[in-house]
PDB file of N, CA and C in Angstrom:
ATOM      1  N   UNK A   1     -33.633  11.280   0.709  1.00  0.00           N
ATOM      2  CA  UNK A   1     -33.429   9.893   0.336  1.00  0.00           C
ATOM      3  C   UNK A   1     -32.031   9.677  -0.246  1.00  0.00           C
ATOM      4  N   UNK A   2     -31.567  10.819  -1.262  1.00  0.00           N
ATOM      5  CA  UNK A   2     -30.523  10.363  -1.899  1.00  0.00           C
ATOM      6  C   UNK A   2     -28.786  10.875  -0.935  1.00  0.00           C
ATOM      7  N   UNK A   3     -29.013  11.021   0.077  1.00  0.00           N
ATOM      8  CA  UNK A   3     -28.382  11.475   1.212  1.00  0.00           C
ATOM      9  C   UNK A   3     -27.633   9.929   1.751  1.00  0.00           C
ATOM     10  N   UNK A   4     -28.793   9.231   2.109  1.00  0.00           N
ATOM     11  CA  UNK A   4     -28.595   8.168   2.639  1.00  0.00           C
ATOM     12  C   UNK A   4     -27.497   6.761   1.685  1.00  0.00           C
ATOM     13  N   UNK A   5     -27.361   7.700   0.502  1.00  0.00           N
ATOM     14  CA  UNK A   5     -26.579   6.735  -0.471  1.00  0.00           C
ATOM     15  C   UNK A   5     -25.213   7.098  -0.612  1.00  0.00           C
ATOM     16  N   UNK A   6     -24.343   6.361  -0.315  1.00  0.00           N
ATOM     17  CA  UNK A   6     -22.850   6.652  -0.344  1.00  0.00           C
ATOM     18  C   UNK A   6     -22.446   6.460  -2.034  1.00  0.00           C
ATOM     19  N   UNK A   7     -22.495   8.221  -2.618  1.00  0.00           N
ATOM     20  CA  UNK A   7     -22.031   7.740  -4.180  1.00  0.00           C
ATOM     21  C   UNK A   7     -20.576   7.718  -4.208  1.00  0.00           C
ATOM     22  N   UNK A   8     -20.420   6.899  -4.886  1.00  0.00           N
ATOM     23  CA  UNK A   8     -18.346   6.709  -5.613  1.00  0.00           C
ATOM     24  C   UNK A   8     -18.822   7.549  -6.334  1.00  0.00           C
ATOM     25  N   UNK A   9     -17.516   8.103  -6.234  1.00  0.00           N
ATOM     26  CA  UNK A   9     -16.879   9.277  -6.846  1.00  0.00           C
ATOM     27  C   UNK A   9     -15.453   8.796  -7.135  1.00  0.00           C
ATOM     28  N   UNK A  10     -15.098   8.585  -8.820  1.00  0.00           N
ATOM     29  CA  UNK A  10     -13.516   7.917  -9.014  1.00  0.00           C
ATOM     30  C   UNK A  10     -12.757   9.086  -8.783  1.00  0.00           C
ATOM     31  N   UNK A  11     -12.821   9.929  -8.634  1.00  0.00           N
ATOM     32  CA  UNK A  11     -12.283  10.999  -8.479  1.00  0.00           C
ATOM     33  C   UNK A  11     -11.666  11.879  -7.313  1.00  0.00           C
ATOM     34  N   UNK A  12     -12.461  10.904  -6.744  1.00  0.00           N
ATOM     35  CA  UNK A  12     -12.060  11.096  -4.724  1.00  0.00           C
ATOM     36  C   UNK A  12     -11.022  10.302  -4.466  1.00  0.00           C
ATOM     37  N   UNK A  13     -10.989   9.220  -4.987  1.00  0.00           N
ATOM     38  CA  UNK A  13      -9.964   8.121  -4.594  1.00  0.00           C
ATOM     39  C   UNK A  13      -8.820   7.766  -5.965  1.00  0.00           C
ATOM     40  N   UNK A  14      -8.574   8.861  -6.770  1.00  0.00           N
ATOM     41  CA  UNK A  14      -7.468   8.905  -8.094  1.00  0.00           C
ATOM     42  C   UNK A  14      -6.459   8.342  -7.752  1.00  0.00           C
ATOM     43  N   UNK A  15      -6.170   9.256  -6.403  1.00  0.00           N
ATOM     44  CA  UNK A  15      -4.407   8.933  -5.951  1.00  0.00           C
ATOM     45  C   UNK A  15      -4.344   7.299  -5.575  1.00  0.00           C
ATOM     46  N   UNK A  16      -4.943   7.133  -4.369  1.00  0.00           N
ATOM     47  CA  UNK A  16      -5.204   5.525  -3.993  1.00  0.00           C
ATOM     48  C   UNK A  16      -5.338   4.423  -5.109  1.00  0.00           C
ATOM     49  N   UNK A  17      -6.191   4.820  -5.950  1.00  0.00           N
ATOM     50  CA  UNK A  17      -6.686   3.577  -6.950  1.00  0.00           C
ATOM     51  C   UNK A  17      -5.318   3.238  -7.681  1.00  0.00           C
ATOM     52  N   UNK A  18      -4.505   4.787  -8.410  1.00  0.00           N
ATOM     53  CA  UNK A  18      -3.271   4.748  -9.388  1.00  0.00           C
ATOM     54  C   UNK A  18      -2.160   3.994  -8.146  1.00  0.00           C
ATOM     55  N   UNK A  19      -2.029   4.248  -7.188  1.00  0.00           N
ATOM     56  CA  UNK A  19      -0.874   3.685  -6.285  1.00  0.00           C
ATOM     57  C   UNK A  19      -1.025   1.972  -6.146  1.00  0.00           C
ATOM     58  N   UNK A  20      -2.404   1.780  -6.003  1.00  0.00           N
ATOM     59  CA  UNK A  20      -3.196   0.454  -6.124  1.00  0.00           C
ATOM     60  C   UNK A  20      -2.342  -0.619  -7.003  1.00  0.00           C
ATOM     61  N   UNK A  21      -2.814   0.463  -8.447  1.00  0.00           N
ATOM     62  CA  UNK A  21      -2.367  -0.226 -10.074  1.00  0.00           C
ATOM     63  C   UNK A  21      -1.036  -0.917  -9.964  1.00  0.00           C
ATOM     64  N   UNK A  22      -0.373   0.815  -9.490  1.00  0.00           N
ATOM     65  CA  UNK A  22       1.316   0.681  -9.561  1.00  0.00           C
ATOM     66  C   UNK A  22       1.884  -0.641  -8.861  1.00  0.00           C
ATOM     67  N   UNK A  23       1.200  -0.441  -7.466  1.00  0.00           N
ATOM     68  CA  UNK A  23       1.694  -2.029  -6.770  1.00  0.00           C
ATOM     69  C   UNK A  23       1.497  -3.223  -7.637  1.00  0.00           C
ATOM     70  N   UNK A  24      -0.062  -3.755  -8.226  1.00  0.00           N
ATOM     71  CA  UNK A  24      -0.224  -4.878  -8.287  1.00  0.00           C
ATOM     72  C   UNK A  24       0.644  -5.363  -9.409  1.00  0.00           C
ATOM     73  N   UNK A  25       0.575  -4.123 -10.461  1.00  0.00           N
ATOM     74  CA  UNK A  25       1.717  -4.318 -11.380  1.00  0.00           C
ATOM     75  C   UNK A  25       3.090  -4.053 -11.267  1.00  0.00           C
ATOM     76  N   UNK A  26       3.641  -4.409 -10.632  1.00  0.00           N
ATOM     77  CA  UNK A  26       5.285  -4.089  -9.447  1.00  0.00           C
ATOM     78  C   UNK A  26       4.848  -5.678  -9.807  1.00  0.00           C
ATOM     79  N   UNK A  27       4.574  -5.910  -8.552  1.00  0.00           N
ATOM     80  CA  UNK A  27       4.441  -7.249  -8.254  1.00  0.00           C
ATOM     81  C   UNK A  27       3.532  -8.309  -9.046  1.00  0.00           C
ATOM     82  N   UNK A  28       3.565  -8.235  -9.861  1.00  0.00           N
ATOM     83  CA  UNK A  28       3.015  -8.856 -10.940  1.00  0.00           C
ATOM     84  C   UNK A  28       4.527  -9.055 -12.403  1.00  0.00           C
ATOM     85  N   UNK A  29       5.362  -7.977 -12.697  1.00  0.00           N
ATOM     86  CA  UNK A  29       6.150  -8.087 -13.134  1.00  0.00           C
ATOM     87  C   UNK A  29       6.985  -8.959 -12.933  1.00  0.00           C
ATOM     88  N   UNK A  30       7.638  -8.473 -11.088  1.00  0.00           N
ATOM     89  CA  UNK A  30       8.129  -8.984 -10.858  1.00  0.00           C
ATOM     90  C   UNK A  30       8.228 -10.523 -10.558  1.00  0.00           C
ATOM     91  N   UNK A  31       6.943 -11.073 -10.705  1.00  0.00           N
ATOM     92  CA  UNK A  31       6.634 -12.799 -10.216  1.00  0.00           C
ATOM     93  C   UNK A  31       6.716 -13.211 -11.343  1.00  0.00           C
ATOM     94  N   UNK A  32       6.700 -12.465 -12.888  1.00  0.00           N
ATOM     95  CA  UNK A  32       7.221 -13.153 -13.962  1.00  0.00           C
ATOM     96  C   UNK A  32       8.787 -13.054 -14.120  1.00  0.00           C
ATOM     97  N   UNK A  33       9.349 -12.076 -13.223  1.00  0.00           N
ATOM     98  CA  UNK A  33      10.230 -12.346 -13.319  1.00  0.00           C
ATOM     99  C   UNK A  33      11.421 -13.594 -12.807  1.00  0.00           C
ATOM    100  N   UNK A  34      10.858 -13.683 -11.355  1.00  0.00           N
ATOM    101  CA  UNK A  34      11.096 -14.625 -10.776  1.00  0.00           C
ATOM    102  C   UNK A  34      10.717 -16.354 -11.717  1.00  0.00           C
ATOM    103  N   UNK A  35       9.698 -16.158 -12.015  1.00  0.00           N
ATOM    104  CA  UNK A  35       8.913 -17.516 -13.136  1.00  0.00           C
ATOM    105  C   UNK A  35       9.723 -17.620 -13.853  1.00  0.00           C
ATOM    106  N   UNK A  36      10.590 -16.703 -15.014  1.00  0.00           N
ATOM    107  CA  UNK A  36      11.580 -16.923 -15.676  1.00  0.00           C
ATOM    108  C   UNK A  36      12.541 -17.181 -15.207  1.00  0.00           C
ATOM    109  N   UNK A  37      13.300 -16.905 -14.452  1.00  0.00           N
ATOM    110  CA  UNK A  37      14.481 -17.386 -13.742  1.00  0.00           C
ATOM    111  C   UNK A  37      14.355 -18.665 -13.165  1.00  0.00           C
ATOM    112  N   UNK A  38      13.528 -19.239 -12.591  1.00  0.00           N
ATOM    113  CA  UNK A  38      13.182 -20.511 -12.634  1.00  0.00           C
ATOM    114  C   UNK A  38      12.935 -21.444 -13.722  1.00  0.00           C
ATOM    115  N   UNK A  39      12.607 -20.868 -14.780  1.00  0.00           N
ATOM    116  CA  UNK A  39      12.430 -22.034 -15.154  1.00  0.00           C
ATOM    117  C   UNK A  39      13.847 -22.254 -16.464  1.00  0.00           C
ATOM    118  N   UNK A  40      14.941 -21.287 -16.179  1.00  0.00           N
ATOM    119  CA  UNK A  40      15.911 -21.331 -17.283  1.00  0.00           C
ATOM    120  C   UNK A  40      17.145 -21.754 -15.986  1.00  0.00           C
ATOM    121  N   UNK A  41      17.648 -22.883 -17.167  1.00  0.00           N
ATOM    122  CA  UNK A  41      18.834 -23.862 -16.340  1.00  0.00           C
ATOM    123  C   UNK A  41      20.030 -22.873 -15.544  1.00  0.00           C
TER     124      UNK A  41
END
């Protein structure tokens, strides 16, 4: 029975998830950065 269940494991996917982070927060910085530069004369 317990075959048929696909368990997560965070530990399988460390590398992927941390590369994940790194992007969204890249680009998350960076769109405040852009936000500030816009909005100063």
């Amino acid at each position: 029975m317990a075959e048929k269940f696909n368990n997560y494991r965070f530990a399988d996917y460390k590398e992927q998830v941390i590369y994940l982070l790194r992007k969204v927060t890249t680009v998350s910085v960076e769109t405040m950065k852009i936000i500030q530069e816009m909005k100063s004369p």
